[in-house]
Protein backbone atom coordinates (compact mmCIF):
# COMPACT_ATOMS: atom_id res chain seq x y z
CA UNK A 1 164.49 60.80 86.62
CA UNK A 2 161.16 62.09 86.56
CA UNK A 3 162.02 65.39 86.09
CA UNK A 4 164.08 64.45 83.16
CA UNK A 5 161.64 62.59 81.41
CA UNK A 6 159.03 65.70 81.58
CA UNK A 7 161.82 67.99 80.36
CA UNK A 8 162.56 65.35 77.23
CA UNK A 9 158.46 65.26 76.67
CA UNK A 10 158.01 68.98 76.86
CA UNK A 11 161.07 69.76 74.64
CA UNK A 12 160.15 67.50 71.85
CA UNK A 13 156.46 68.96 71.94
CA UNK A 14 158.11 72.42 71.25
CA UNK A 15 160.34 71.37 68.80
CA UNK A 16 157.09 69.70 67.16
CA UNK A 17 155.30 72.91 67.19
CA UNK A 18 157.74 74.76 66.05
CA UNK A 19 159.16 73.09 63.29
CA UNK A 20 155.76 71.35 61.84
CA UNK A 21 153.21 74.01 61.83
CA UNK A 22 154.40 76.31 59.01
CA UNK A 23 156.67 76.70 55.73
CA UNK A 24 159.36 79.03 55.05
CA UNK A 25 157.27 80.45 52.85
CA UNK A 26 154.65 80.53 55.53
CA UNK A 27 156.55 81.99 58.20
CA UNK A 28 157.39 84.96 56.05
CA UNK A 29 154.27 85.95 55.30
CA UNK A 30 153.78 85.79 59.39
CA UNK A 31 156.24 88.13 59.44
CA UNK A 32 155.41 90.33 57.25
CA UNK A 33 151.61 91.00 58.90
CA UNK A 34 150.97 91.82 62.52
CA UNK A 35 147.80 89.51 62.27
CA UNK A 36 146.79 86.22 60.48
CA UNK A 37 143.66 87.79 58.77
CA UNK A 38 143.10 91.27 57.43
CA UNK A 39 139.67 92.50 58.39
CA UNK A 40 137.01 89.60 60.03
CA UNK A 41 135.71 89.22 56.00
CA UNK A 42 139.27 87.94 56.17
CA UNK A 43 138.53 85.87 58.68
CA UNK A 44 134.97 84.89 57.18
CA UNK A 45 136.31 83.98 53.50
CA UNK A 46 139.01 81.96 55.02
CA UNK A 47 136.72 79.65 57.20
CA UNK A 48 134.27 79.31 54.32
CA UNK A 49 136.95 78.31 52.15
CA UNK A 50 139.06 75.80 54.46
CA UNK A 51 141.29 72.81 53.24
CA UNK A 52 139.64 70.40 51.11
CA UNK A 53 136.61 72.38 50.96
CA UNK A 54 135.28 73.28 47.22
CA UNK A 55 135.79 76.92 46.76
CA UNK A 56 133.11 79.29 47.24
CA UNK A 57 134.05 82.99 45.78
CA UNK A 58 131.29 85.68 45.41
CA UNK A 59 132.69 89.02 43.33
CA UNK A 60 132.43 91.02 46.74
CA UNK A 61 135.06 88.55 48.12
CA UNK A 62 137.19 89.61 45.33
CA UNK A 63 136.83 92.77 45.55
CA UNK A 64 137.48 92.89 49.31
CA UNK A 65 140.29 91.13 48.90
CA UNK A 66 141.66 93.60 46.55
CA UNK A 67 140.86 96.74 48.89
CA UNK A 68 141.88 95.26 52.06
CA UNK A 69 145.01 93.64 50.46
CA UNK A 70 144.69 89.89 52.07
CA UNK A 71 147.35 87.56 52.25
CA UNK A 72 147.61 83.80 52.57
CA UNK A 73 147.01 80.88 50.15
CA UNK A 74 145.55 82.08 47.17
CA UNK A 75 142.31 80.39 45.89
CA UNK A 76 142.18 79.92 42.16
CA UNK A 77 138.63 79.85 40.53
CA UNK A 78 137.48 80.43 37.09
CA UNK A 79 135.10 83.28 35.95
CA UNK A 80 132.40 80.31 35.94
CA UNK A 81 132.82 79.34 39.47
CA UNK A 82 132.23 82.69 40.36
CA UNK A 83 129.19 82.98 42.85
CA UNK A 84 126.86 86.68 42.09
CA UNK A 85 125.16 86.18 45.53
């Protein structure tokens, strides 16, 4: 009985992972890149600019972006909410 019940507990925390974590539109882009960020600027931008957090985009990020070819959520800013520094 016991061993069922870890079975049951275990399965459904799978099925949790598996099936609430990403999108379809998310796990394509997972397939299409061997890792989740592009360079560790990647990396960098991404934490800076987490859910619910107000954007912060400097012109190097854009161009970085650009040269290293980064994928993921894009972040929409206008040429006002640029940062120079």
């Amino acid at each position: 009985m016991r061993r069922n019940h870890v079975r049951l507990v275990l399965l459904s925390g799978a099925l949790l992972v598996v099936a609430g974590c990403a999108s379809g539109e998310e796990w394509k882009t997972w397939r299409e890149h061997p890792t989740h960020f592009a360079s560790g600027d990647h990396l960098f931008f991404s934490a800076r600019n987490g859910e619910g957090a107000p954007p912060r985009v400097k012109r190097a990020d854009i161009t970085l972006a650009r040269d290293e070819g980064w994928w993921g959520k894009p972040i929409a800013v206008s040429q006002e909410q640029i940062l120079e520094r």
